[in-house]
N, C-alpha and C. Protein backbone atom coordinates (compact mmCIF):
# COMPACT_ATOMS: atom_id res chain seq x y z
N UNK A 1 167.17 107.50 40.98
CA UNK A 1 166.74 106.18 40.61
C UNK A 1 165.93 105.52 41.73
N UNK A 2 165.98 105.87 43.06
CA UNK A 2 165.48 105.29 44.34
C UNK A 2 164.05 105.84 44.13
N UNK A 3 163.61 106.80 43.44
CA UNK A 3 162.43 107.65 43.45
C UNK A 3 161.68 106.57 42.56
N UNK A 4 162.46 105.63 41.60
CA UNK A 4 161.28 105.60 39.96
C UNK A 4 161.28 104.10 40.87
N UNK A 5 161.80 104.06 42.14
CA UNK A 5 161.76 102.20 42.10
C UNK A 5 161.06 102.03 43.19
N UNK A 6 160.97 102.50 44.14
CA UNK A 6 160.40 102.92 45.57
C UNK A 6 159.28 103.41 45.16
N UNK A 7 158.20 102.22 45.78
CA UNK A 7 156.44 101.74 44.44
C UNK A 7 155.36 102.41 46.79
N UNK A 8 156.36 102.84 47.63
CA UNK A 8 155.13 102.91 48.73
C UNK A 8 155.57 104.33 49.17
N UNK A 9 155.31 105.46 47.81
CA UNK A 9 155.23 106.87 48.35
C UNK A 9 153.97 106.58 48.21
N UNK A 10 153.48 107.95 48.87
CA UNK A 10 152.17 108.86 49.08
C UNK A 10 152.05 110.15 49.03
N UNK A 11 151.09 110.46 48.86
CA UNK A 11 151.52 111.69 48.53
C UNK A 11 151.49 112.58 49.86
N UNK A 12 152.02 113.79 50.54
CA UNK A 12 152.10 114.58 51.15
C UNK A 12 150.89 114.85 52.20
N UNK A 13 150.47 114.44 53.26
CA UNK A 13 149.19 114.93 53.62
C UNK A 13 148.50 116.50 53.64
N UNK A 14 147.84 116.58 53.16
CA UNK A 14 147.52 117.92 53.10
C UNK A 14 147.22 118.74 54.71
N UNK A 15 147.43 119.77 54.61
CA UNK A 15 146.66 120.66 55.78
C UNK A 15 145.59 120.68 56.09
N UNK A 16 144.55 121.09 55.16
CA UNK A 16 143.15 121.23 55.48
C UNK A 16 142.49 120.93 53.94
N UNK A 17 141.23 120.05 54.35
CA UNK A 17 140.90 119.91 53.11
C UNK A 17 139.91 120.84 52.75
N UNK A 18 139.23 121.12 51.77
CA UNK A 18 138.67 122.01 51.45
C UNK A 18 137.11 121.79 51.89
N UNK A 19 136.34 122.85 52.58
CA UNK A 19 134.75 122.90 52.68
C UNK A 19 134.26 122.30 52.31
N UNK A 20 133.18 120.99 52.14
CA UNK A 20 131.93 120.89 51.71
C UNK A 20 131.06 121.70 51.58
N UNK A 21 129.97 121.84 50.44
CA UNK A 21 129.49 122.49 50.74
C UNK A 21 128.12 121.91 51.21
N UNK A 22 127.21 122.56 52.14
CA UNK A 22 126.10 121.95 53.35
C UNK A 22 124.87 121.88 51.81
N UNK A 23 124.33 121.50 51.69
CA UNK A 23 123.24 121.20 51.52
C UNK A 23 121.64 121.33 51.96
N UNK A 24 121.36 122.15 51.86
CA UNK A 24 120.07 122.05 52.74
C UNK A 24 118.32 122.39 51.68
N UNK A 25 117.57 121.97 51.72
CA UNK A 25 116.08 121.61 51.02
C UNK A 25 115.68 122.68 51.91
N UNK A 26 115.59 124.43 50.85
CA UNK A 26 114.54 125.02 51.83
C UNK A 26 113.33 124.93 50.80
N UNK A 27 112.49 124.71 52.09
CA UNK A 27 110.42 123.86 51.14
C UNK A 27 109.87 125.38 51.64
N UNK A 28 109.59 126.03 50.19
CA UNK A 28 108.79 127.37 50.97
C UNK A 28 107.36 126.95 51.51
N UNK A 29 107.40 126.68 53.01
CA UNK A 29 106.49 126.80 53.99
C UNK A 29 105.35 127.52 53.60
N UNK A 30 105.20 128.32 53.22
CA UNK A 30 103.80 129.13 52.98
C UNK A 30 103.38 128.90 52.17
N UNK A 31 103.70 128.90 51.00
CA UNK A 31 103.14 128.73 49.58
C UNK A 31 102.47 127.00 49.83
N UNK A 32 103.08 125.99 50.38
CA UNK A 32 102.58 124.30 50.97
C UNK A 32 101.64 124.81 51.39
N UNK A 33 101.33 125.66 52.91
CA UNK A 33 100.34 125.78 53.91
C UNK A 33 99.38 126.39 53.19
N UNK A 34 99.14 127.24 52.30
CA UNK A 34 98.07 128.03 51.51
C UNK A 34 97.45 126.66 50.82
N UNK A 35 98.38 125.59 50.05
CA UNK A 35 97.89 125.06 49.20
C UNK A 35 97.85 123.73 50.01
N UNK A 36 97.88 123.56 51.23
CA UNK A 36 97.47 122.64 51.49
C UNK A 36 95.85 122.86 52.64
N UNK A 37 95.37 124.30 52.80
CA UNK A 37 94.27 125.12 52.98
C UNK A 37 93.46 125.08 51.90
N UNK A 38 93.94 124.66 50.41
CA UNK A 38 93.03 125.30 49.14
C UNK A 38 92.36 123.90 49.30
N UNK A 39 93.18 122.98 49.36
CA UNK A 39 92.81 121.22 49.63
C UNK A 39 91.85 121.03 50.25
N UNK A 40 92.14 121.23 51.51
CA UNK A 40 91.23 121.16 52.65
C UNK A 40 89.81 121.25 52.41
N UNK A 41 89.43 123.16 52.05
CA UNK A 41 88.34 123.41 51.67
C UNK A 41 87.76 122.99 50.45
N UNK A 42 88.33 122.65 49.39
CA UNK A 42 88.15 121.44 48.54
C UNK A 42 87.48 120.56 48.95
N UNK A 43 88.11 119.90 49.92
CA UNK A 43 87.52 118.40 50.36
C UNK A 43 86.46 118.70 51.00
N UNK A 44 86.04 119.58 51.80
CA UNK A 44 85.79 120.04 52.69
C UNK A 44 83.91 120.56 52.02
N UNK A 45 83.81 120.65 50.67
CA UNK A 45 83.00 121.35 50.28
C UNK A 45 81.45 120.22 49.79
N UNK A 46 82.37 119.05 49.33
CA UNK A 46 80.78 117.73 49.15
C UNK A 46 80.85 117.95 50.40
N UNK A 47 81.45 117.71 51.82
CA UNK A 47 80.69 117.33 53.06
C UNK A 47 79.61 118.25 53.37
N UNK A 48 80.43 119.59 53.21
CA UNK A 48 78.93 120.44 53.54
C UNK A 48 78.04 120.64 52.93
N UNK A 49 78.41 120.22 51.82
CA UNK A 49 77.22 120.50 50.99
C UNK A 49 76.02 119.26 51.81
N UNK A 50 76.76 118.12 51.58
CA UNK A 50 75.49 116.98 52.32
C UNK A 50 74.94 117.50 53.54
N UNK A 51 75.84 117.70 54.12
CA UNK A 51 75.39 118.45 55.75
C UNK A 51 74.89 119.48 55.97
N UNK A 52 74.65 120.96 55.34
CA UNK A 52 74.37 121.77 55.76
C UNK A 52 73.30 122.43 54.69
N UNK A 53 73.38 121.61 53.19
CA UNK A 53 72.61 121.95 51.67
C UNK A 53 74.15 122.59 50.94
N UNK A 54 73.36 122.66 49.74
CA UNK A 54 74.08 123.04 48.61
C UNK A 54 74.21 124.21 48.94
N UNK A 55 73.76 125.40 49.85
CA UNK A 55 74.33 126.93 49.30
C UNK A 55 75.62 126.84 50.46
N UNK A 56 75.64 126.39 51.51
CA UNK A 56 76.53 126.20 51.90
C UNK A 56 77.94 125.74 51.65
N UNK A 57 77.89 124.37 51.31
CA UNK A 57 78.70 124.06 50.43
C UNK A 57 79.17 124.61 48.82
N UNK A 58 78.26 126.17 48.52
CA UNK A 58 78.67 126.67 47.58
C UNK A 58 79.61 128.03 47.99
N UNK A 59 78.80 128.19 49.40
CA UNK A 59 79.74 129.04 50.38
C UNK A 59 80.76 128.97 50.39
N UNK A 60 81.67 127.46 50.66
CA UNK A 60 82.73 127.45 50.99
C UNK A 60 83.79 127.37 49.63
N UNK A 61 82.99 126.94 48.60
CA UNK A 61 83.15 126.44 47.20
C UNK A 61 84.15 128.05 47.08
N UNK A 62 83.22 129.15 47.03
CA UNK A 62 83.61 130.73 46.92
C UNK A 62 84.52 130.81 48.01
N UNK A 63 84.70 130.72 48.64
CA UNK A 63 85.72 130.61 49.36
C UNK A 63 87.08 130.05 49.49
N UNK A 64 86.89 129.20 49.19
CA UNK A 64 88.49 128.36 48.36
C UNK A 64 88.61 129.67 47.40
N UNK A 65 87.92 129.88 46.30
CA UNK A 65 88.27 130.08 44.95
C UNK A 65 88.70 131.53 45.34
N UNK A 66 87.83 132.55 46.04
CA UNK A 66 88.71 133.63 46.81
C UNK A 66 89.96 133.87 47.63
N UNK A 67 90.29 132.56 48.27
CA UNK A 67 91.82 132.45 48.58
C UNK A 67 92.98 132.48 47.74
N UNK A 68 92.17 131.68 46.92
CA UNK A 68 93.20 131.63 45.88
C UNK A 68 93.49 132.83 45.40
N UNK A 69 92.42 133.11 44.66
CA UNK A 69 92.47 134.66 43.37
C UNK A 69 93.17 135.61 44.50
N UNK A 70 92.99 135.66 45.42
CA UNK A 70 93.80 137.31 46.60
C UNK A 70 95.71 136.54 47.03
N UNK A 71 95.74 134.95 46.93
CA UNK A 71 97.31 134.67 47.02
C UNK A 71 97.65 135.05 46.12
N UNK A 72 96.96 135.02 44.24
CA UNK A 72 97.75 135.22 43.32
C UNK A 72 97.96 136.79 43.23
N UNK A 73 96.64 137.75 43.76
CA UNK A 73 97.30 138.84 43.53
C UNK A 73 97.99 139.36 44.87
N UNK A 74 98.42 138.83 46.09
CA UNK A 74 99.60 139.13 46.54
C UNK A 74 101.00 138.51 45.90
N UNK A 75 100.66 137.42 45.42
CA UNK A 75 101.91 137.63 44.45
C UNK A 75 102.46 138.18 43.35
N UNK A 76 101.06 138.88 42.30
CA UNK A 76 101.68 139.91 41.33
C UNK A 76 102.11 140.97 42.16
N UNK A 77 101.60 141.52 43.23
CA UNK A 77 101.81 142.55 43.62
C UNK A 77 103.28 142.98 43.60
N UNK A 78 104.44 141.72 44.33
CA UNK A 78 105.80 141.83 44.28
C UNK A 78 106.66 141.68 43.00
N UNK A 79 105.72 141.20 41.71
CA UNK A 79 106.13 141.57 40.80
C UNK A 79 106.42 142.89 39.82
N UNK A 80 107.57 143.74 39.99
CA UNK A 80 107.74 144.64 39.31
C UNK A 80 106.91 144.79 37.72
N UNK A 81 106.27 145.70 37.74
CA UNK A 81 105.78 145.88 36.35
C UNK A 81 106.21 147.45 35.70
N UNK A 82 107.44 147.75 35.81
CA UNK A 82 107.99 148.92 35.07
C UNK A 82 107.00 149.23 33.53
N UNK A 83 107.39 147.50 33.19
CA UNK A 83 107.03 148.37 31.79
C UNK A 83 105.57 149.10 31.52
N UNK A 84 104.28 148.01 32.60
CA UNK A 84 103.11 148.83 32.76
C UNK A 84 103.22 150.19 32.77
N UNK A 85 104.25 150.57 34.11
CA UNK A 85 103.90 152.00 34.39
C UNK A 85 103.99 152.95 33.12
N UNK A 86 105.52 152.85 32.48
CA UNK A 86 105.48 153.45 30.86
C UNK A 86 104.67 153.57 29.66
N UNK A 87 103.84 152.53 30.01
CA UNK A 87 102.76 152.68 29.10
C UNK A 87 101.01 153.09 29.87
N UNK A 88 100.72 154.34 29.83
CA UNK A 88 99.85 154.87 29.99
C UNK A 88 98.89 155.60 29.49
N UNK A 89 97.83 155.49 28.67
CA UNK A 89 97.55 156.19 27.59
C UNK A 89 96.73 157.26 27.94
C-alpha cells in the first residue's frame, strides 16, 4: 500500500544510455566542383566572346559542352550494363 501512495518514485537510473546516432551531410565534392566548372565556363563564354570575337567564345562554348558529355560518360562507364553484354547480335 506504501507503493500506490508514495506519488516521489522515479524510476531507476539507468547505466548507459543508448548511442545517438552522429549525423553527418556528406556533399559529393566532385560532382559540385565539375558543376560548378560547367558554370563558370558558361559565364565565362559572352565575355569572350566580346573580348576576343565570337569563334572564341564559341571555343569555350565547345568546351563546357565537352566536359560535360566525357563526365557523363565517366559516369556510365561505372554503370554495370550486363544486360548489354547478353545481347549481341
Amino acid at each position: 500500500m506504501l507503493l500506490l501512495q508514495d506519488r516521489s518514485w522515479e524510476p531507476p537510473p539507468s547505466e548507459e544510455e543508448p548511442p545517438r546516432p552522429t549525423r553527418r551531410w556528406h556533399l559529393p565534392w566532385r560532382p559540385l566542383a565539375w558543376f560548378a566548372l560547367w558554370c563558370w565556363l558558361m559565364a565565362l563564354v559572352p565575355i569572350v566572346g566580346s573580348a576576343f570575337g565570337n569563334l572564341a567564345g564559341y571555343i569555350v562554348l565547345l568546351v563546357a559542352i565537352v566536359l560535360v558529355v566525357w563526365r557523363l560518360d565517366r559516369l556510365c562507364q561505372r554503370v554495370s550494363w550486363t544486360g548489354m553484354r547478353d545481347y549481341k547480335s
